[in-house]
Protein backbone atom coordinates (compact mmCIF):
# COMPACT_ATOMS: atom_id res chain seq x y z
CA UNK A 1 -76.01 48.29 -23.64
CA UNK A 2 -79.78 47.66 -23.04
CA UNK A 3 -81.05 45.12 -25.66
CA UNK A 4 -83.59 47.77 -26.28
CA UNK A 5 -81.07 50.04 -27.94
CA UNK A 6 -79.55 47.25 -30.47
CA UNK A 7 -81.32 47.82 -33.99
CA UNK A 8 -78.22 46.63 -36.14
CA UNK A 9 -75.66 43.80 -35.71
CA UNK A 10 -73.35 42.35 -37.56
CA UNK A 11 -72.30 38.98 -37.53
CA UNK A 12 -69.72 36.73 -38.63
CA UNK A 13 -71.68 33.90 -40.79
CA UNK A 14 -70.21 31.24 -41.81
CA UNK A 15 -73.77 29.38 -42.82
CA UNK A 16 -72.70 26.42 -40.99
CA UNK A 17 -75.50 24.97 -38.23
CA UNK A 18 -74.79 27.97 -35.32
CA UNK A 19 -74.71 30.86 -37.40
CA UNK A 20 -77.54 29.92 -39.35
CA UNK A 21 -79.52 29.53 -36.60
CA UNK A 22 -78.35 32.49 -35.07
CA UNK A 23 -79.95 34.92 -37.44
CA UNK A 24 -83.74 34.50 -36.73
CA UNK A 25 -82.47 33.94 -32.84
CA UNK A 26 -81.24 37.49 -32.93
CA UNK A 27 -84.38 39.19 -34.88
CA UNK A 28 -86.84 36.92 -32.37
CA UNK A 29 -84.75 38.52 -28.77
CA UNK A 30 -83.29 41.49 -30.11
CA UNK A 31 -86.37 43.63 -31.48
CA UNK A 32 -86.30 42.04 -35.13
CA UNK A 33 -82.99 43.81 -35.42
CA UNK A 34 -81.46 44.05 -38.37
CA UNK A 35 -78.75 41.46 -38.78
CA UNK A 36 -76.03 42.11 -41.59
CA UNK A 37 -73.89 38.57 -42.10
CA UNK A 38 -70.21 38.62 -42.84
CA UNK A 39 -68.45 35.89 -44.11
CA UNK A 40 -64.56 36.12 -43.75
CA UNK A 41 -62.83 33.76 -47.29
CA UNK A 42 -60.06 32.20 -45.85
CA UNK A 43 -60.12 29.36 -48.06
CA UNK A 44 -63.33 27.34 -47.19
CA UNK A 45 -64.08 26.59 -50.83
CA UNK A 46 -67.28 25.04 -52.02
CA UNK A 47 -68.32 26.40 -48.83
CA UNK A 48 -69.06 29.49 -49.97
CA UNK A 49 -71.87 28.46 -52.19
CA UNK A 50 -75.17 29.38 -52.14
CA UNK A 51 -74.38 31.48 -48.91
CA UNK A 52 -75.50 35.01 -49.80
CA UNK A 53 -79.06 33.59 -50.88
CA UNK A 54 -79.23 31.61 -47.17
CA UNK A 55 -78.43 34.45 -45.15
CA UNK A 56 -81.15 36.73 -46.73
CA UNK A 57 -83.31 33.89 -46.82
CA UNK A 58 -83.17 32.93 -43.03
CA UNK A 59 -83.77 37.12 -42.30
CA UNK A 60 -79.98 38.70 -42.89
CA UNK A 61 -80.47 42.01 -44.74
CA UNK A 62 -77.28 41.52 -46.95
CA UNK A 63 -74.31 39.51 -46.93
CA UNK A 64 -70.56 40.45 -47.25
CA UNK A 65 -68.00 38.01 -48.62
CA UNK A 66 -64.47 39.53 -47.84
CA UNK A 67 -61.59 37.71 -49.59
CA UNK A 68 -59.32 37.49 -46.84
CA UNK A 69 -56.99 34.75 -48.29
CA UNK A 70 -53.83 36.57 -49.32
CA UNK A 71 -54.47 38.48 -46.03
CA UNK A 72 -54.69 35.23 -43.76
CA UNK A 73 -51.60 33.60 -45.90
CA UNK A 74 -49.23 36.62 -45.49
CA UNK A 75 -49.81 38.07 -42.03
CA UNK A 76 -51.24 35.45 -40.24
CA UNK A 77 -49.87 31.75 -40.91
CA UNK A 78 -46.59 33.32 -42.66
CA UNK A 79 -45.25 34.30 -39.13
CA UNK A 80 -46.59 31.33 -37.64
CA UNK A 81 -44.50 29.38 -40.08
CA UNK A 82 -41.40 30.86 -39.57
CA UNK A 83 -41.72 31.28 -35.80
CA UNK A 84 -42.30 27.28 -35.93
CA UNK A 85 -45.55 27.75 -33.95
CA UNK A 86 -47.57 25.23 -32.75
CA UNK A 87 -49.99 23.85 -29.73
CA UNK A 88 -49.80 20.54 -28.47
CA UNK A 89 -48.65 19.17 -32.24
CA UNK A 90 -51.65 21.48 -33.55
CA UNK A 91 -50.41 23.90 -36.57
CA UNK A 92 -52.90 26.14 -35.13
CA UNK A 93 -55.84 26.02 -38.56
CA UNK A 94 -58.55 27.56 -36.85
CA UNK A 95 -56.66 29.32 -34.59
CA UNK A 96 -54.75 31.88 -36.64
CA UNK A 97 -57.62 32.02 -38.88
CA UNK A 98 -60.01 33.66 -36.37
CA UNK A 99 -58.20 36.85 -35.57
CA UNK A 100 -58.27 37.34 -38.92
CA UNK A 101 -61.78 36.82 -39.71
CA UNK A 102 -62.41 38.85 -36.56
CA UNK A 103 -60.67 41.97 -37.80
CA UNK A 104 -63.05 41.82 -41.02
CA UNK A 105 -65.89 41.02 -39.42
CA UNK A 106 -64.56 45.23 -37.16
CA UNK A 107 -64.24 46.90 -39.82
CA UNK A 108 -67.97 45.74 -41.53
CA UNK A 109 -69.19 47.10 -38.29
CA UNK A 110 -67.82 50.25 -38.02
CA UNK A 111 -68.61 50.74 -41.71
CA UNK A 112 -71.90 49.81 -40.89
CA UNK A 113 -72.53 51.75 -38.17
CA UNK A 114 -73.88 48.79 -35.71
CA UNK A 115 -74.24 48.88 -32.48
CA UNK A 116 -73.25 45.02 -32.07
CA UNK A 117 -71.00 42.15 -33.33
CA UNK A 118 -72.13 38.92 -32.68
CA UNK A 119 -70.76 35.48 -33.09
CA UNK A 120 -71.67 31.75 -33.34
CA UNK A 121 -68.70 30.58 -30.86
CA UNK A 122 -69.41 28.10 -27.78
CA UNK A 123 -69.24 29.07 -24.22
CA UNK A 124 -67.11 25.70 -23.84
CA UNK A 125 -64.67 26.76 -26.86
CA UNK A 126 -61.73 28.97 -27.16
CA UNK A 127 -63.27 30.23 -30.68
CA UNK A 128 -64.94 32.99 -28.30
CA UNK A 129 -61.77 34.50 -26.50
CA UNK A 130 -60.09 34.81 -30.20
CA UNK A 131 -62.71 36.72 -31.63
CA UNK A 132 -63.72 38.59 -28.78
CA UNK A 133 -60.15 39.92 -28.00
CA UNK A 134 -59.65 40.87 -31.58
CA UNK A 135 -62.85 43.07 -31.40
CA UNK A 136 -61.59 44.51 -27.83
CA UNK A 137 -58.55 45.32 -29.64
CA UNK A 138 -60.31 46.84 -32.93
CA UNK A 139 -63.63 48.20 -31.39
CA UNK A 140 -62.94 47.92 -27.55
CA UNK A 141 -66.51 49.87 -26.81
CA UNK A 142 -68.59 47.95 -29.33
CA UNK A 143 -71.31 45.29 -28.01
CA UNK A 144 -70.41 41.89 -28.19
CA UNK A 145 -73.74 39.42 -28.33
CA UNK A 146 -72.86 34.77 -27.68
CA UNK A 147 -76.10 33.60 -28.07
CA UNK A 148 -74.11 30.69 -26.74
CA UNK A 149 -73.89 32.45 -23.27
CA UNK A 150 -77.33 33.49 -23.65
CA UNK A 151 -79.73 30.85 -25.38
CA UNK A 152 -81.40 27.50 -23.37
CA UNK A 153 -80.34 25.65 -26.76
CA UNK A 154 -78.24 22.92 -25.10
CA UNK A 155 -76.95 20.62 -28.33
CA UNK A 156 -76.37 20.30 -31.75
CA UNK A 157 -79.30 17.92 -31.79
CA UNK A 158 -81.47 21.28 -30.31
CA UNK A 159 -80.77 23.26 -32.45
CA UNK A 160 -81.02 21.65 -35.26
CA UNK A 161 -84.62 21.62 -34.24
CA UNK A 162 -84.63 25.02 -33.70
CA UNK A 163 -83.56 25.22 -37.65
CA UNK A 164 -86.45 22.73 -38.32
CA UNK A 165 -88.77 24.53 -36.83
CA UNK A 166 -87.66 28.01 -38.55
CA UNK A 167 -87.09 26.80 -41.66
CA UNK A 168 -83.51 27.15 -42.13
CA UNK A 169 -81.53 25.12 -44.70
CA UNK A 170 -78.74 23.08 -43.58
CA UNK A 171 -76.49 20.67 -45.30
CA UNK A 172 -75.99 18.52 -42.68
CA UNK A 173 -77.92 15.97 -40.84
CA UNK A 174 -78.41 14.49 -37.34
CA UNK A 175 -75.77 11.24 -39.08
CA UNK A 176 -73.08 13.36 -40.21
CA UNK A 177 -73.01 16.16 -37.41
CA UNK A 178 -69.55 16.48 -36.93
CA UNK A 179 -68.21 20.11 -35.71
CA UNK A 180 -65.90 21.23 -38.69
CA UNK A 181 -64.10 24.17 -39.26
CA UNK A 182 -62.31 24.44 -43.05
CA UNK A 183 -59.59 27.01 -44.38
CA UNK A 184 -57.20 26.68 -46.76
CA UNK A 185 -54.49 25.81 -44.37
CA UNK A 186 -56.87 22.60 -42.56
CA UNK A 187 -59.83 21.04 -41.59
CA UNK A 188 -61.01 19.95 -38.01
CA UNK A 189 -63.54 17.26 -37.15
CA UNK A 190 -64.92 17.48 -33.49
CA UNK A 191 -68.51 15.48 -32.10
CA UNK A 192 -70.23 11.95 -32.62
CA UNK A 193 -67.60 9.51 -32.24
CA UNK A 194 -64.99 11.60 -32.00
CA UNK A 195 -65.85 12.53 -28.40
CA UNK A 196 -64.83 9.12 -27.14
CA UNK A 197 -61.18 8.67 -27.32
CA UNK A 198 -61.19 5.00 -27.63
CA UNK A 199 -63.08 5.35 -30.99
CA UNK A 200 -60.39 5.12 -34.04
CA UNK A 201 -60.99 7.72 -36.53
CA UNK A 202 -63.14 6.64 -39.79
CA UNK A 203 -60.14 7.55 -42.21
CA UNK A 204 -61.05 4.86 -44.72
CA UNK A 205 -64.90 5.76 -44.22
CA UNK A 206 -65.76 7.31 -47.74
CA UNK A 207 -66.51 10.97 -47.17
CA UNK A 208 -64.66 11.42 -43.67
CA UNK A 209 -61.77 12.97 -44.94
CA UNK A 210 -61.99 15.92 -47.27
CA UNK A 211 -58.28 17.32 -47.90
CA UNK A 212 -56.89 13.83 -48.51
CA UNK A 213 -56.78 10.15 -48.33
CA UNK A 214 -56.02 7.87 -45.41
CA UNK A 215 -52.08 6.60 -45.79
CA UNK A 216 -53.43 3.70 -45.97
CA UNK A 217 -55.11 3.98 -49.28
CA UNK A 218 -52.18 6.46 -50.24
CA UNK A 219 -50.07 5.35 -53.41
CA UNK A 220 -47.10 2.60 -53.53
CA UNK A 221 -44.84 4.66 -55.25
CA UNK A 222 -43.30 7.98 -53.44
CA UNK A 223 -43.81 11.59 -54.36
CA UNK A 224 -40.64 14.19 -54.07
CA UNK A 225 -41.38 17.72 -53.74
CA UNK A 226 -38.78 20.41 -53.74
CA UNK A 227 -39.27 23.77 -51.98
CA UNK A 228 -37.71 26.62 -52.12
CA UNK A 229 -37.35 29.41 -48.93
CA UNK A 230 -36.21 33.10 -48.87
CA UNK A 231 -36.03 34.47 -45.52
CA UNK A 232 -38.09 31.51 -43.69
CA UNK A 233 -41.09 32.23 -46.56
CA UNK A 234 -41.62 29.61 -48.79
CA UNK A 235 -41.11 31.04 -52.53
CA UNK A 236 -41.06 28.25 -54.89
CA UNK A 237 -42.45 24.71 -55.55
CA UNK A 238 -40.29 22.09 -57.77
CA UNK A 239 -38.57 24.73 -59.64
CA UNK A 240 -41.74 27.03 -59.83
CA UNK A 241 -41.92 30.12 -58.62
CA UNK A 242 -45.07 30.74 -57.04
CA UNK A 243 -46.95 32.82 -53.92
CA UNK A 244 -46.80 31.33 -50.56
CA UNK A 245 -50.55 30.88 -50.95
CA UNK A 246 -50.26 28.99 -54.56
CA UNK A 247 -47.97 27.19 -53.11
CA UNK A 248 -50.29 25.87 -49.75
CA UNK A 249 -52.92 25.10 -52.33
CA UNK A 250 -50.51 22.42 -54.31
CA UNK A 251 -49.35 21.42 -51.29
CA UNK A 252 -52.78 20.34 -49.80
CA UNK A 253 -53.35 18.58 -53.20
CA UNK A 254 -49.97 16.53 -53.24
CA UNK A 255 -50.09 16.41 -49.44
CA UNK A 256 -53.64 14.82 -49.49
CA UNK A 257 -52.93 12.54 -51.56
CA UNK A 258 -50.14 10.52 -49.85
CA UNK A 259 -52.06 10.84 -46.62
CA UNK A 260 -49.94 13.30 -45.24
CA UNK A 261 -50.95 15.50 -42.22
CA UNK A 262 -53.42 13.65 -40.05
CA UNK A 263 -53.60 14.62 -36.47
CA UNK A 264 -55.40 12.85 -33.61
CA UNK A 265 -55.02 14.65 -30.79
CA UNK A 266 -56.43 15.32 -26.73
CA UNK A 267 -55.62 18.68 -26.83
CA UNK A 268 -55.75 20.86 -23.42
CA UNK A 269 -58.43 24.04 -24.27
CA UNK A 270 -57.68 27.76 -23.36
CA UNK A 271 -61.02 27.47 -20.66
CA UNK A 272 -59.42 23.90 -19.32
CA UNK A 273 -61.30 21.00 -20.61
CA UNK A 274 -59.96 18.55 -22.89
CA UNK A 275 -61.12 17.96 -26.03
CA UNK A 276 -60.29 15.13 -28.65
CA UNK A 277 -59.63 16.58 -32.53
CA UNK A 278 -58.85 15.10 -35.66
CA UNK A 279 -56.87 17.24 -38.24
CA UNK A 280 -56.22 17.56 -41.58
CA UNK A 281 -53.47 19.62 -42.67
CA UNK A 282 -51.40 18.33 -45.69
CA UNK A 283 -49.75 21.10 -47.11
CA UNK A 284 -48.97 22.62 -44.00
CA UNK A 285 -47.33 19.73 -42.14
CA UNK A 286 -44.88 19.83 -44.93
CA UNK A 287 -44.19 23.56 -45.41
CA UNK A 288 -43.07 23.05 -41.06
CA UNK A 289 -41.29 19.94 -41.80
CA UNK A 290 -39.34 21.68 -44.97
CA UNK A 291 -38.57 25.11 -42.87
CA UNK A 292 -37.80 22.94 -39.87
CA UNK A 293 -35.21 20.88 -41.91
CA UNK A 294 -33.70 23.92 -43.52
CA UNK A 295 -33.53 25.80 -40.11
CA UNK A 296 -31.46 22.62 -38.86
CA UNK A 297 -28.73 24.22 -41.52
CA UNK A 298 -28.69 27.60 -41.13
CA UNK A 299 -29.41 28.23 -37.84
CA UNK A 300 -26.30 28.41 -34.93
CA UNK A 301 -27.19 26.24 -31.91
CA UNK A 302 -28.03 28.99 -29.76
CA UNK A 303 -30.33 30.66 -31.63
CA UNK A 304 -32.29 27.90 -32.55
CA UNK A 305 -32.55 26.44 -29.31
CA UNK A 306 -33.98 29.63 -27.58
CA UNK A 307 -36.89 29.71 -30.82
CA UNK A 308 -37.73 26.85 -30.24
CA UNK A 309 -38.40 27.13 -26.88
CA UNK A 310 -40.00 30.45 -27.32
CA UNK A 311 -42.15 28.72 -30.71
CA UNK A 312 -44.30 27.26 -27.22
CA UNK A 313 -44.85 30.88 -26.07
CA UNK A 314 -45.87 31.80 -29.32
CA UNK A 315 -48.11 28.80 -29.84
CA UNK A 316 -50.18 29.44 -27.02
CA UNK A 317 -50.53 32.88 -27.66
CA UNK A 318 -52.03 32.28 -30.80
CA UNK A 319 -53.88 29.49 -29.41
CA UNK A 320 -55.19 31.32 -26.68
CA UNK A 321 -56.27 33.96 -28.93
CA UNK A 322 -53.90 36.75 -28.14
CA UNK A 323 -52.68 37.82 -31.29
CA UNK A 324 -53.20 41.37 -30.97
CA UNK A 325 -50.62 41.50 -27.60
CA UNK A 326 -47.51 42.94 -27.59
CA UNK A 327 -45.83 40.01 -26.88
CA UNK A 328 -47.01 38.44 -29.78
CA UNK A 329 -45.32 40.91 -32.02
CA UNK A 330 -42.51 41.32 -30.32
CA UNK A 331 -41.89 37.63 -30.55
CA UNK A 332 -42.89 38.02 -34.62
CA UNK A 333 -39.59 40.73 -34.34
CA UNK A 334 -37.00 37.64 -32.84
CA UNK A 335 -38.33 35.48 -35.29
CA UNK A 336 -38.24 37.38 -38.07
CA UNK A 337 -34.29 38.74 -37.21
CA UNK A 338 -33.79 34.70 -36.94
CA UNK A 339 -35.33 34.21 -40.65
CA UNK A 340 -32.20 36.68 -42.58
CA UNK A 341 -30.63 33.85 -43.27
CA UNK A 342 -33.10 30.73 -43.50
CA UNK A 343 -32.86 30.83 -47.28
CA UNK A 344 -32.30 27.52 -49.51
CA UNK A 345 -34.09 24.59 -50.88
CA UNK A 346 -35.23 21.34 -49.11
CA UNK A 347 -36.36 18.23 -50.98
CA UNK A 348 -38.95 15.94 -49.08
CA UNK A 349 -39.92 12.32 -50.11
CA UNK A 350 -43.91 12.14 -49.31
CA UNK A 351 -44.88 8.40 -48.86
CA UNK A 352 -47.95 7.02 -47.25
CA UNK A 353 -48.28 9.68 -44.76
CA UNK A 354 -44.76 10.04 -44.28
CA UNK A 355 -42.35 13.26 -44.98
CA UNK A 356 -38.77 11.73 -45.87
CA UNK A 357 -35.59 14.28 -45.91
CA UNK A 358 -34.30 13.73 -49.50
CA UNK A 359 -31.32 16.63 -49.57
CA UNK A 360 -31.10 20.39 -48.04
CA UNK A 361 -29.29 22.93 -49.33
CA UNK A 362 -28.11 26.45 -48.65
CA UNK A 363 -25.90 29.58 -49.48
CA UNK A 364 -25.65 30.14 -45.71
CA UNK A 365 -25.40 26.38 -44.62
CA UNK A 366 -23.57 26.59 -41.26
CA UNK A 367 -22.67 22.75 -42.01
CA UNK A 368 -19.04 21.72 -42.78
CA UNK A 369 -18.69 18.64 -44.39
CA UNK A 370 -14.70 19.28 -43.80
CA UNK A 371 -14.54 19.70 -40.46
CA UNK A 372 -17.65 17.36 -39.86
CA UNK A 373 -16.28 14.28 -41.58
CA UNK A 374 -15.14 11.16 -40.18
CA UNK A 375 -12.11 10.91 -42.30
CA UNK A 376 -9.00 13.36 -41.98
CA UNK A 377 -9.60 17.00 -41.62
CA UNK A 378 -7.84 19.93 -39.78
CA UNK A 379 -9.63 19.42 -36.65
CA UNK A 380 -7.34 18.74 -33.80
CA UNK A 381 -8.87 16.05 -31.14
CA UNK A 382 -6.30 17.43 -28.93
CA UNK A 383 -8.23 20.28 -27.84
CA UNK A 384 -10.94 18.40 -26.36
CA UNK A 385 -8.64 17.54 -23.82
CA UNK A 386 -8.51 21.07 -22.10
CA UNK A 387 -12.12 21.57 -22.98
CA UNK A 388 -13.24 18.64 -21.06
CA UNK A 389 -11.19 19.65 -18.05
CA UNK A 390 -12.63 22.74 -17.71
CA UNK A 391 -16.12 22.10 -18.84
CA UNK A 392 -16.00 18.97 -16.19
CA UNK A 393 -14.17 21.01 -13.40
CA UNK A 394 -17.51 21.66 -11.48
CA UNK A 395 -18.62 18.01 -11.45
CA UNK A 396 -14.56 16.85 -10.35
CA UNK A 397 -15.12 19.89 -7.21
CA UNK A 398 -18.63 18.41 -6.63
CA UNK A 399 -17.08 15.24 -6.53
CA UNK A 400 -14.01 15.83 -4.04
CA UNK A 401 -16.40 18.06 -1.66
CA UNK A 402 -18.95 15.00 -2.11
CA UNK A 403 -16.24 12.45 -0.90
CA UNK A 404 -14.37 13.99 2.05
């Protein structure tokens, strides 16, 4: 599509330093289009504020705020959850919550009638492949404009003067520049000293942290939380029955505040360069740990050995941001026919960034304290002795080829 022929575009805003900037780039090199800003809620909190009078003030002709939370809680990190999903120790915050946002962000613009979607995404990042495969997938003729790929702006430090120098607001200055993304599942912090990975992160440093508080300055005196699963979906919190999304939102607040879920990672991006991260995800490190510990009941050994090996596969799809694949969903189908039975309650001891098994328990508990016990039981140590024999038989032929 000629540039010519784009008079409306909509973009995903988030009125952080790119986007912001990104509006009167767009009206300067694309005809004074008109730009419409979407902002996708997943969770981002005080965030939010003031964000409808920015965008029209730095040119947008009207803001949408779409609540995506339930959305982004139930079909998004839900699976993720119960698949056991991660990337390189990463429980995937920003990376579930794009093809989400994405998806919104397709169905403004076909409302809208735009010729374009545009986005604030690096060309270094893999923020780019996730939403740009979820609008292939969604709108797979619409226009896709990365001023990224396009502008000579080379740094956060450029373009802040670009939003200097066009009067856009920001909230940040040239100190406190990290690269954050927030949701209500995490928070990432990317840039300054983060880039060297000899620097320690600044987890006592007043301010760094957001979701929580650095173990260290967690409490003395340990925390137990209770949770209750139906089907690999979390259902209740100590005794109370509440959405999975109340219950992230606790979590966070009682996970924060022992210091639990910190991540400091070197983690390998989808376009090959490594990248040092520090995460905060407190209520979701111990929704994993909690599923993970009931799994360990419920689950036989084959069928958990063969998720967990495919939880990589489904990690890096996510990751890599091919949600919208058939391979993705038919993963989502094993997992889910693995979940029938992953119902019970698991009791964690949270202490100084710690999570602490403190009991598991379930109706379909494949454990057997009676045949599992050290003390008498009707289990015959006999049998071993023709098990071994046969299990062993192609080591003993190995053997007797190996010495003649």
């Amino acid at each position: 599509m000629n540039k010519e022929d784009i008079k409306k575009v909509v973009l995903a805003y988030s009125g952080g330093l790119d986007t912001s900037i990104i509006i009167p780039w767009l009206k300067e090199n694309y005809n004074n289009c008109e730009v419409i800003a979407v902002c996708g809620n997943v969770g981002q909190a005080d965030e939010l504020e003031g964000l409808e009078e920015k965008a029209i003030k730095t040119g947008a002709s009207k803001l949408y705020v779409l609540d995506l939370t339930d959305e982004y809680v139930n079909d998004y990190i839900m699976p993720c959850l119960k698949a056991g999903a991660v990337y390189e120790e990463y429980l995937l915050g920003t990376s579930h919550a794009r093809p989400c946002i994405a998806k919104g962000l397709v169905e403004v613009a076909l409302k809208e009638g735009a010729d374009a979607v545009a986005h604030g995404c690096t060309g270094k990042g893999n923020d780019q492949v996730r939403f740009e495969l979820t609008v292939k997938h969604f709108a797979p003729n619409m226009h896709i404009i990365a001023p990224w790929r396009e502008w000579n702006i080379k740094s956060r430090e450029e373009e802040i003067d670009y939003a200097e120098a066009h009067n856009v607001p920001l909230k940040i200055n040239r100190e406190t520049n990290y690269s954050k993304d927030k949701n209500l599942w995490h928070l990432s912090h990317e840039g300054l000293d983060l880039e060297d990975p000899g620097n320690e992160p600044l987890y006592e440093k007043k301010g760094f942290l957001e979701m929580g508080v650095s173990p260290i300055q967690a409490p003395d005196k340990p925390t137990y939380v209770t949770l209750d699963f139906e089907k690999g979906i979390p259902v209740a919190l100590d005794g109370q029955n509440l959405s999975p999304k109340e219950i992230i939102y606790k979590l966070n607040e009682l996970g924060g505040a022992n210091g639990i879920g910190l991540l400091d990672i070197v983690e390998n991006r989808l376009v090959g360069i490594k990248c040092r991260g520090v995460y905060e995800t407190p209520g979701g490190a111990i929704l994993y740990k909690a599923h993970s510990v009931l799994e360990s009941l419920c689950l036989d050994k084959m069928t958990m050995h063969e998720k967990q090996k495919l939880a990589i596969t489904f990690g890096e799809l996510v990751y890599n941001g091919q949600w919208f694949t058939p391979l993705r969903e038919a993963l989502s189908a094993f997992v889910d026919k693995t979940q029938e039975k992953v119902t019970g309650k698991v009791r964690l001891k949270l202490y100084k960034g710690n999570m602490i098994n403190a009991g598991v328990w379930s109706p379909y508990s494949l454990y057997s304290e009676a045949i599992a016990t050290f003390g008498e039981s009707d289990y015959n140590h006999a049998d071993a002795t023709g098990f071994i024999n046969l299990y062993g038989l192609p080591i003993k032929v190995q053997a007797l080829v190996d010495g003649k």
